[in-house]
C-alpha atoms as a PDB file:
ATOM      1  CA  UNK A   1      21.762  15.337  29.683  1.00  0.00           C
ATOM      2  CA  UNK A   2      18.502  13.605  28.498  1.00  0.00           C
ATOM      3  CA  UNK A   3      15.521  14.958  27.583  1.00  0.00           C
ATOM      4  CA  UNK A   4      11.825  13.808  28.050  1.00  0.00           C
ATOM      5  CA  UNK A   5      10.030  11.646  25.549  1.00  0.00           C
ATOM      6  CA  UNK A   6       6.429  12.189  26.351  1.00  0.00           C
ATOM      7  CA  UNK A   7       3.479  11.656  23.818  1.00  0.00           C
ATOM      8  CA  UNK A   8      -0.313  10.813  24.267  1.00  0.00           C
ATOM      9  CA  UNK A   9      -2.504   8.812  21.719  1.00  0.00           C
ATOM     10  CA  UNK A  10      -5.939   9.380  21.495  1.00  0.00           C
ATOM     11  CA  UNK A  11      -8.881   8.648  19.195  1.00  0.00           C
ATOM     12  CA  UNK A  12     -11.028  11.146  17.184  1.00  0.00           C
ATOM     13  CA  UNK A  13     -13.599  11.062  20.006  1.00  0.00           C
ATOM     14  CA  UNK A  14     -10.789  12.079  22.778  1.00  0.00           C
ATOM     15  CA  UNK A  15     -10.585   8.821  24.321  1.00  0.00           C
ATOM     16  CA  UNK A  16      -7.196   7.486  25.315  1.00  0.00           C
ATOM     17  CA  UNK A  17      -5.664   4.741  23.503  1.00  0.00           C
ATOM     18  CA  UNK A  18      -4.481   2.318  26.011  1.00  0.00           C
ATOM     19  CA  UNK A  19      -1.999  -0.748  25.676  1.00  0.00           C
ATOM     20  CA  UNK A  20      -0.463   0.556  22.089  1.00  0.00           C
ATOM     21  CA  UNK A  21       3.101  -0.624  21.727  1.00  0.00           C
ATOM     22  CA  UNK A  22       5.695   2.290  20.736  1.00  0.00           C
ATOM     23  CA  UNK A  23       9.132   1.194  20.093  1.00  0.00           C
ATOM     24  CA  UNK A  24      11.438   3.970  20.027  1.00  0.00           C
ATOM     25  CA  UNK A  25      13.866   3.713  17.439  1.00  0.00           C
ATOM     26  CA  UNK A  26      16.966   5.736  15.809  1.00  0.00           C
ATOM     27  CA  UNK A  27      16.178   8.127  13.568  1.00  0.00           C
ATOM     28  CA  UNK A  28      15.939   6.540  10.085  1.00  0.00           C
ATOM     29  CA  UNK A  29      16.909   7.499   6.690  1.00  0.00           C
ATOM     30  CA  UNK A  30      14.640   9.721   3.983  1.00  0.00           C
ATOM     31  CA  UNK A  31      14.822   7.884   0.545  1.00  0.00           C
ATOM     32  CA  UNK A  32      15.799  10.285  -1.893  1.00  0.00           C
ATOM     33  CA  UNK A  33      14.255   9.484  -5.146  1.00  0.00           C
ATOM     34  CA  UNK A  34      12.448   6.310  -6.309  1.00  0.00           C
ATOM     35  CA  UNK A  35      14.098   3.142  -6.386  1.00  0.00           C
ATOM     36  CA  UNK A  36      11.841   0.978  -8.885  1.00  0.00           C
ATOM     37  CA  UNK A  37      12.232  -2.427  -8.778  1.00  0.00           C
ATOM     38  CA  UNK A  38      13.679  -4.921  -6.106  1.00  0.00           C
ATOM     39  CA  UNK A  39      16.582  -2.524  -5.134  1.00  0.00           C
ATOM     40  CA  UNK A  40      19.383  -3.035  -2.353  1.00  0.00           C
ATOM     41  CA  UNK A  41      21.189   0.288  -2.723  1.00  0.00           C
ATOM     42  CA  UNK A  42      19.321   3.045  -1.458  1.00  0.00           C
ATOM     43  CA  UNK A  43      19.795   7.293  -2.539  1.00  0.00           C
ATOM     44  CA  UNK A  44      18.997   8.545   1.151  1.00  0.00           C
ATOM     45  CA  UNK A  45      18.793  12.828   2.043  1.00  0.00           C
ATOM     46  CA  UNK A  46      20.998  11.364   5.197  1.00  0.00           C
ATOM     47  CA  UNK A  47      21.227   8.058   7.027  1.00  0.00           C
ATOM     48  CA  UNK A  48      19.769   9.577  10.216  1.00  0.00           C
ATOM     49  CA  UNK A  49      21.067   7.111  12.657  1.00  0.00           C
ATOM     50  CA  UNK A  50      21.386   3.879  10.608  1.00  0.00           C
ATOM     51  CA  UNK A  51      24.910   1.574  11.332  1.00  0.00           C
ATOM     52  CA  UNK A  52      26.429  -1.137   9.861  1.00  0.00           C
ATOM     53  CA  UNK A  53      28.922  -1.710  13.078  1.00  0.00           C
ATOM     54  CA  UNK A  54      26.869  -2.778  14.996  1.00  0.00           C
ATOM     55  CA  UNK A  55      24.698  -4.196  11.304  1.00  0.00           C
ATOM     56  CA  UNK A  56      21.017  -2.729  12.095  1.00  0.00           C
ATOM     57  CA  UNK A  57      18.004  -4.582  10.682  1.00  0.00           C
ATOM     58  CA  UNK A  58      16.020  -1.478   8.449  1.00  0.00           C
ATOM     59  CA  UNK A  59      12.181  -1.899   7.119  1.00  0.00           C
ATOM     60  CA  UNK A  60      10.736   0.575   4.535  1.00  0.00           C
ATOM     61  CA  UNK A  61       8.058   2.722   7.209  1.00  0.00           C
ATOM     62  CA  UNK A  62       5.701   0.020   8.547  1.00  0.00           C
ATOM     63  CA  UNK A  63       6.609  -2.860   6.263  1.00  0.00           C
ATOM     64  CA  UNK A  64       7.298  -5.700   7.634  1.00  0.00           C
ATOM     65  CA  UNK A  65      10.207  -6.763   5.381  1.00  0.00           C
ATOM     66  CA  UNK A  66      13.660  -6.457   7.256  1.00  0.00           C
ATOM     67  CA  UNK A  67      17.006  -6.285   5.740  1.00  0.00           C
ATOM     68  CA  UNK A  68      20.580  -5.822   7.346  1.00  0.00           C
ATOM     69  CA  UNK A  69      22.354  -2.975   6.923  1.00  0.00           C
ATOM     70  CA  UNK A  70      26.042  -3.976   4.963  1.00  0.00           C
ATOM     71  CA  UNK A  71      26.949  -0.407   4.569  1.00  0.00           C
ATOM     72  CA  UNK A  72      26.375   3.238   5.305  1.00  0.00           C
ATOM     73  CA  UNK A  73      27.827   6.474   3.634  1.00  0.00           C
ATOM     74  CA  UNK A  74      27.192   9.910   3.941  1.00  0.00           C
ATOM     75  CA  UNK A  75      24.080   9.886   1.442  1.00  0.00           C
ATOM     76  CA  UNK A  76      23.715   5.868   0.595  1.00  0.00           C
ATOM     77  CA  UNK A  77      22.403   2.858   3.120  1.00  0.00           C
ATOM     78  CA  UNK A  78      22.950  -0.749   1.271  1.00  0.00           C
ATOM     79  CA  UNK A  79      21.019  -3.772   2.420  1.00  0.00           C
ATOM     80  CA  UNK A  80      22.019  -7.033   2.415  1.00  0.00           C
ATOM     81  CA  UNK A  81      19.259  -8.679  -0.772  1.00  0.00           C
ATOM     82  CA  UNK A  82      17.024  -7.234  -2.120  1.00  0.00           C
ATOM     83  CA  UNK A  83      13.091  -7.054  -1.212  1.00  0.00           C
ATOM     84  CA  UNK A  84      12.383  -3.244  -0.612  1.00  0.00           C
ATOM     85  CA  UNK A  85      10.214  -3.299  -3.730  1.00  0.00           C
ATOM     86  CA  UNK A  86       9.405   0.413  -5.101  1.00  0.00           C
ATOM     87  CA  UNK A  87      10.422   2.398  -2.636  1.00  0.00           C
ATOM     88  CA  UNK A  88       8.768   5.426  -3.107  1.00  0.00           C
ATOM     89  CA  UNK A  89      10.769   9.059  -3.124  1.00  0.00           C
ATOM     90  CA  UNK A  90      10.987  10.268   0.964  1.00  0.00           C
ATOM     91  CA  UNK A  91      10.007   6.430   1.946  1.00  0.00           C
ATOM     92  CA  UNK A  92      11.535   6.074   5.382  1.00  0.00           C
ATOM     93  CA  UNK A  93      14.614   3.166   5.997  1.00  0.00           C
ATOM     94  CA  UNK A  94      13.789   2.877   9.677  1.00  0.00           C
ATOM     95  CA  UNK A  95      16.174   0.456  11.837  1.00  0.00           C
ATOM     96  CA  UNK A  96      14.466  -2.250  13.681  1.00  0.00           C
ATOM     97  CA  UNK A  97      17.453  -3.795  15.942  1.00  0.00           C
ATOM     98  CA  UNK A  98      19.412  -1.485  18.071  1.00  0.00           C
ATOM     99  CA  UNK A  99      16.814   0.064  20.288  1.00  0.00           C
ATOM    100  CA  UNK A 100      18.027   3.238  21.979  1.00  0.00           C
ATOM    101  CA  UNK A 101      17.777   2.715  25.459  1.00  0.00           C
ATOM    102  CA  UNK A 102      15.136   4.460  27.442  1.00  0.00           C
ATOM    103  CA  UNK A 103      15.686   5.897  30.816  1.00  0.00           C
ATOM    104  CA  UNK A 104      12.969   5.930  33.394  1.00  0.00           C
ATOM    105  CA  UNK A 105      14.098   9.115  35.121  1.00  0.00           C
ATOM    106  CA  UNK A 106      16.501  12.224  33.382  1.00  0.00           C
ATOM    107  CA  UNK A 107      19.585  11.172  35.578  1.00  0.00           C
ATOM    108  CA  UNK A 108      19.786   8.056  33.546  1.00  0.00           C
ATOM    109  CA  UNK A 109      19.466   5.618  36.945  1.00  0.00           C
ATOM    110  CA  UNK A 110      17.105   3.197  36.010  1.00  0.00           C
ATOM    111  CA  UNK A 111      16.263   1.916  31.997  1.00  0.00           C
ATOM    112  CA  UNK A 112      12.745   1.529  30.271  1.00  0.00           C
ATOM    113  CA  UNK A 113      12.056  -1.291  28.369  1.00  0.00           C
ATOM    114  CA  UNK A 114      11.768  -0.659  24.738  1.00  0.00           C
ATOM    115  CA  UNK A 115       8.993  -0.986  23.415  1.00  0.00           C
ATOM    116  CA  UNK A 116       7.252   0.963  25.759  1.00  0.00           C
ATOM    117  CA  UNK A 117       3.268   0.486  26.027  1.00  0.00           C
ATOM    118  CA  UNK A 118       0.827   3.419  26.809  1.00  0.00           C
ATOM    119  CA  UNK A 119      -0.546   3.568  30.012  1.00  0.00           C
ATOM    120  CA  UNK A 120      -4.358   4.270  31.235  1.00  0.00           C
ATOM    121  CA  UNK A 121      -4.218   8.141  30.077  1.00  0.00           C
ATOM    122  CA  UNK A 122      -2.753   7.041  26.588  1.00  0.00           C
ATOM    123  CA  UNK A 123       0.466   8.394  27.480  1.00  0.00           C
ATOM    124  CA  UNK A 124       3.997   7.342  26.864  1.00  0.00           C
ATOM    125  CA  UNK A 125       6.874   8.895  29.259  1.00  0.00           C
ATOM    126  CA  UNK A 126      10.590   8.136  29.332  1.00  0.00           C
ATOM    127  CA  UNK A 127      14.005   9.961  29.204  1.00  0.00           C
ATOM    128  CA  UNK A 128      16.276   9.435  26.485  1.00  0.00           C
ATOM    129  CA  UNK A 129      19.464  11.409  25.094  1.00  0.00           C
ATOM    130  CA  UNK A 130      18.093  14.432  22.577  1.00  0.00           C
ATOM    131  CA  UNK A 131      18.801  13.274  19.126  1.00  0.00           C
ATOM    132  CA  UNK A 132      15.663  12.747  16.762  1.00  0.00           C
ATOM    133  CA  UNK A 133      14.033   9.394  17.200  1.00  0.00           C
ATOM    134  CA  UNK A 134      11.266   7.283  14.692  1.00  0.00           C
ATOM    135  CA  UNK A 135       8.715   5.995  16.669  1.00  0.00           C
ATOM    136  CA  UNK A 136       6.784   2.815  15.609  1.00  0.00           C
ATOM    137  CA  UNK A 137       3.280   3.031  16.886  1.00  0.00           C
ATOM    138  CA  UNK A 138       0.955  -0.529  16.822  1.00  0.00           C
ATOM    139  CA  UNK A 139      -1.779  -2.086  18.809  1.00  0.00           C
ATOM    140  CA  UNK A 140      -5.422  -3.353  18.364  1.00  0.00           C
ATOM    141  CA  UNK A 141      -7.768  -0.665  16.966  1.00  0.00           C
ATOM    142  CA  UNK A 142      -5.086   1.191  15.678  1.00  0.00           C
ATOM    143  CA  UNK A 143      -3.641   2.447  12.501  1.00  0.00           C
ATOM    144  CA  UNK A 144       0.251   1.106  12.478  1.00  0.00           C
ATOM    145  CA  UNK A 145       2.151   4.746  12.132  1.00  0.00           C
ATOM    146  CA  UNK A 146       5.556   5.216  11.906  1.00  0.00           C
ATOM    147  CA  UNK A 147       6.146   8.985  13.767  1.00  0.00           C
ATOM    148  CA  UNK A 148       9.670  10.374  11.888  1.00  0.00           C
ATOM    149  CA  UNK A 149      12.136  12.563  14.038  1.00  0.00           C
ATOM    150  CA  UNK A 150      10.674  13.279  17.410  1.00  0.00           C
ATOM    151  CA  UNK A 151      13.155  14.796  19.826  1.00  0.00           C
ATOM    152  CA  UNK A 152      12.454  14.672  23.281  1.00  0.00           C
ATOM    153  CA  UNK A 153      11.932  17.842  25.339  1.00  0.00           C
ATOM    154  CA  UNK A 154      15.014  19.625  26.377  1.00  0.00           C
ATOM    155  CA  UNK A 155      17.856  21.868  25.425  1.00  0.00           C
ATOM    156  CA  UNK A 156      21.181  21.243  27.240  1.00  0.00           C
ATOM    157  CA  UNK A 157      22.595  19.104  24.449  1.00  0.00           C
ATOM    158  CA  UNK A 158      23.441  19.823  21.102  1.00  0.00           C
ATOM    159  CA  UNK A 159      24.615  16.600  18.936  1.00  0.00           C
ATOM    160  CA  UNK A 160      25.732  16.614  15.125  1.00  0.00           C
ATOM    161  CA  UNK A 161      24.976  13.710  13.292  1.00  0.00           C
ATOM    162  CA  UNK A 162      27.498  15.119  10.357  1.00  0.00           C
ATOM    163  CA  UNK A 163      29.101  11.889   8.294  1.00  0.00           C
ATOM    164  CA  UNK A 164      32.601  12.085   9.022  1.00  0.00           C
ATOM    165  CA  UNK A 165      34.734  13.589   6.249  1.00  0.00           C
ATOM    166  CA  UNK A 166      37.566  16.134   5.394  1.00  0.00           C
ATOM    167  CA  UNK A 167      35.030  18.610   4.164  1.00  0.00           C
ATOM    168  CA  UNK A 168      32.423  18.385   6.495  1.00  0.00           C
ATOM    169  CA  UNK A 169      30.955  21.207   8.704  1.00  0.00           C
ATOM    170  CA  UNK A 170      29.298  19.904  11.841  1.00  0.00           C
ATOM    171  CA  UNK A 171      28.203  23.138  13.328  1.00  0.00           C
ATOM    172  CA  UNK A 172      26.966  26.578  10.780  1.00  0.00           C
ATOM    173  CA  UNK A 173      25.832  29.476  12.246  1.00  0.00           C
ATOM    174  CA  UNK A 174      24.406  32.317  10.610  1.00  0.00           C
ATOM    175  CA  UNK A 175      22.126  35.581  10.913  1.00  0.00           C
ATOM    176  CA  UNK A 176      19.141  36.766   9.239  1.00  0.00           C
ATOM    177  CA  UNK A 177      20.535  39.751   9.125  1.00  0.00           C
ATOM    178  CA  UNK A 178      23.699  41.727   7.822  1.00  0.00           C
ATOM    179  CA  UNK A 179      26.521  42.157  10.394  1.00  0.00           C
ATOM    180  CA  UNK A 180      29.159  45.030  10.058  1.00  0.00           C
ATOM    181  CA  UNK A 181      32.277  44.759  11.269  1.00  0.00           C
ATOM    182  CA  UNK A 182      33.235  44.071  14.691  1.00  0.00           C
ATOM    183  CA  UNK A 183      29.907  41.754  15.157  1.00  0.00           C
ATOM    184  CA  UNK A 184      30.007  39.067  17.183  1.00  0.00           C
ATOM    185  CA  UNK A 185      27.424  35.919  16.572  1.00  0.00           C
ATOM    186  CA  UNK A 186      28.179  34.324  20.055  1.00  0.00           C
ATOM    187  CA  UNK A 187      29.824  34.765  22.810  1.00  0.00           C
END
């Protein structure tokens, strides 16, 4: 199942922003902590969607700097040399290479290009599997933004992006309130 992807830019007067580029990317990785100086081993809160098989290229939010990825564990993304100067506690490793792809319709029968641009109402539409996605937002006039974890409209699918271990849980459920005996959470 894929969901929709649909945002529209506009300016503080209203007025649509037209011919911004928006590449859709994985969902990054939060830095957790700062990493002073010119480090290559990052303390991440989860490496969203980062790989090393296939090797991603990551930059720190907008920054323009690129390193590959040369491994990935359940709360650590390494870079090939260093160059991510500083980065700042919750700084976002967001992967540059890789692109998801994009879907033109939600049957999945004809791709997007990625990046997409946004049309004459300011608007960005495409269909994409529902996982969270960064999106990279450029273009003349415009502030370059990096939007973290947008998940496109839908409900059908639910994906865990759990690092693979003996002890992890990929699915919790739980109640807000107390259950007696016999209760059943789902059915």
């Amino acid at each position: 199942q894929l969901g929709r992807l649909k945002k529209t830019f506009i300016d503080a007067s209203g007025k649509a922003l037209v011919g911004l580029t928006v590449s859709v990317r994985k969902a990054g990785a939060t830095v957790n902590g700062l990493h002073s100086g010119a480090q290559t081993s990052f303390l991440v809160n989860d490496p969203g969607g980062i790989t090393s098989s296939p090797q991603d290229q990551v930059s720190v939010g907008t920054g323009t700097v690129v390193r590959s990825v040369s491994s990935v564990a359940a709360t650590n993304v390494t870079v090939g040399g260093a160059g991510f100067n500083d980065a700042a506690d919750d700084a976002r490793l967001t992967p540059t290479t890789n692109l998801p792809t994009l879907y033109n319709d939600a049957q999945g029968d004809e791709t997007k290009a990625n990046p997409l641009t946004t049309d004459a109402n300011g608007e960005i539409v495409c269909w994409a599997p529902i996982v969270p996605y960064d999106l990279h937002v450029s273009g003349a006039g415009y502030t370059t933004r990096l939007m973290e974890d947008v998940v496109p409209e839908g409900h059908e699918e639910l994906v865990s992006n759990v690092f693979p271990s003996a002890t992890s849980v990929a699915f919790q459920k739980d109640t807000s309130r107390a259950q007696v005996s016999g209760s059943k959470l789902e059915r």
